[in-house]
Protein backbone atom coordinates (compact mmCIF):
# COMPACT_ATOMS: atom_id res chain seq x y z
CA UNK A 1 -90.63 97.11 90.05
CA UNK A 2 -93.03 97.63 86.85
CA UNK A 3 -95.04 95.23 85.41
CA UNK A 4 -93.84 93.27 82.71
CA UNK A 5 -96.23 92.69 79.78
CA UNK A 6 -95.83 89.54 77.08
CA UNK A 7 -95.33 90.45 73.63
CA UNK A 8 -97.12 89.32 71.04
CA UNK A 9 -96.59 89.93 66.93
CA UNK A 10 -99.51 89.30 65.12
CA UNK A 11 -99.27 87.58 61.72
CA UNK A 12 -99.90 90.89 60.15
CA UNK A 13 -97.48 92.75 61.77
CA UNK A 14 -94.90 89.85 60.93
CA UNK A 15 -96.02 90.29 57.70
CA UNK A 16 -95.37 94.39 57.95
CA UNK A 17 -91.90 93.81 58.95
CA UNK A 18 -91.35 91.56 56.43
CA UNK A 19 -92.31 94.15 54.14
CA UNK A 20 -90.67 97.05 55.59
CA UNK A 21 -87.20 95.04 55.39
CA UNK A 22 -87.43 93.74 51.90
CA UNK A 23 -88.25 97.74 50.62
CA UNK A 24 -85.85 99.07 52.44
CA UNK A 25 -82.94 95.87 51.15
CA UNK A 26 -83.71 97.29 48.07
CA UNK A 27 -81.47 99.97 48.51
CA UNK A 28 -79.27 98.52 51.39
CA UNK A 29 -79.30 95.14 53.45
CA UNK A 30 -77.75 96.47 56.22
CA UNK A 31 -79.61 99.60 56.76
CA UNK A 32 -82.77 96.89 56.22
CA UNK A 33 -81.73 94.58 59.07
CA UNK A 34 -80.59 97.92 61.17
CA UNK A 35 -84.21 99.88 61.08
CA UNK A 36 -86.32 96.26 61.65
CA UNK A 37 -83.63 96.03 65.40
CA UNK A 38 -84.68 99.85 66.08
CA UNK A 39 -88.39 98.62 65.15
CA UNK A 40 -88.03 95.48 67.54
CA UNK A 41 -86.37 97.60 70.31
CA UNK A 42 -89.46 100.18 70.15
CA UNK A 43 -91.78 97.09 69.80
CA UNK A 44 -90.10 95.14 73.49
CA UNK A 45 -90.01 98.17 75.15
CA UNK A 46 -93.68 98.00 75.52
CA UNK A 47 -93.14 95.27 78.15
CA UNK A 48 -93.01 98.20 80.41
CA UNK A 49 -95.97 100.74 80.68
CA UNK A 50 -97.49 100.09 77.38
CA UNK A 51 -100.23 102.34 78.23
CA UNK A 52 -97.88 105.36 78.46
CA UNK A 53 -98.21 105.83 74.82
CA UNK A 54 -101.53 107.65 72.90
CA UNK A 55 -104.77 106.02 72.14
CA UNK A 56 -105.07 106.18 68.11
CA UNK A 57 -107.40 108.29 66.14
CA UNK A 58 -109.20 105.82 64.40
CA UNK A 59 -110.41 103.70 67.40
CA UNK A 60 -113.60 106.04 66.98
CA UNK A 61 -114.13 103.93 63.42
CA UNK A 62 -112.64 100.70 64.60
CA UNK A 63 -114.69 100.74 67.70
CA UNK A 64 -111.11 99.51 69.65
CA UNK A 65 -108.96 100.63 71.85
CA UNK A 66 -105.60 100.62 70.39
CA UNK A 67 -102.40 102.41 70.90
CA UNK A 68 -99.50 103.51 68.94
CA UNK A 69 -95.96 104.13 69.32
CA UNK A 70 -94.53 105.59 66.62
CA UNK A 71 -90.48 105.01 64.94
CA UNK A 72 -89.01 107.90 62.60
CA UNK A 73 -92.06 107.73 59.97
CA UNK A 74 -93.68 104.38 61.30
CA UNK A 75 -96.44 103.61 63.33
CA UNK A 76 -96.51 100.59 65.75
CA UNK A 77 -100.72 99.89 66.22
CA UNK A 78 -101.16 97.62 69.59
CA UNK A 79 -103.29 96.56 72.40
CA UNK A 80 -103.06 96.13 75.82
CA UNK A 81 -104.97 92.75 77.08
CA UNK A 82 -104.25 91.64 80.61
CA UNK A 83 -100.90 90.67 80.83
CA UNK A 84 -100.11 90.90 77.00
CA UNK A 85 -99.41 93.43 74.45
CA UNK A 86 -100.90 92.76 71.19
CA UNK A 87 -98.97 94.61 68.16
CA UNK A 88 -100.99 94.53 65.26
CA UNK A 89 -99.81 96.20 63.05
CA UNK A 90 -96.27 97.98 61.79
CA UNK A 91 -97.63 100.55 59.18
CA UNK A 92 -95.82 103.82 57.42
CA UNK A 93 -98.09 106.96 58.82
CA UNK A 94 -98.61 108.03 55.20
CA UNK A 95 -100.45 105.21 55.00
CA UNK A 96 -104.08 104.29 55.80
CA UNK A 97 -104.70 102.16 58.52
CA UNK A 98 -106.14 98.21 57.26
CA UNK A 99 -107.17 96.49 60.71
């Protein structure tokens, strides 16, 4: 049997959630509350093998050693410590990434 890792959300990736929902309930509530359960599957399935997913470009500015998975245009931005997964940060890949 795998490993199972903790998950943790960071304040800032709360906070990117939050965000995400209230642009998309703009337009529709349910297609809001929808994409954040698709976000929140992609984000618990890292209980399993979180390091099966790539090692992000910008850990060579950062100086960290992060990971992403991404969702349709989204990038989840996590790490791995011991027995818990860290996400960080829930950011559209259009977008610069603020650590």
């Amino acid at each position: 049997m795998a490993k199972k890792y903790k998950i943790n959300i960071t304040f800032n990736a709360k906070n990117d959630l939050e965000h995400i929902f209230f642009y998309i309930a703009e337009d529709s509530i349910n297609n809001a509350k929808k994409f954040i359960l698709e976000l929140e599957e992609k984000i618990y399935s890292l209980d399993t093998l979180p390091e099966r997913f790539a090692l992000i470009p910008e850990n060579i500015f950062f100086d960290t050693n992060y990971r992403q998975i991404t969702y349709k245009k989204y990038r989840i931005i996590y790490k791995i410590s011991g027995d818990s997964v860290f996400i960080m940060r829930v950011v559209h890949g259009a977008k610069l990434l603020d650590l």
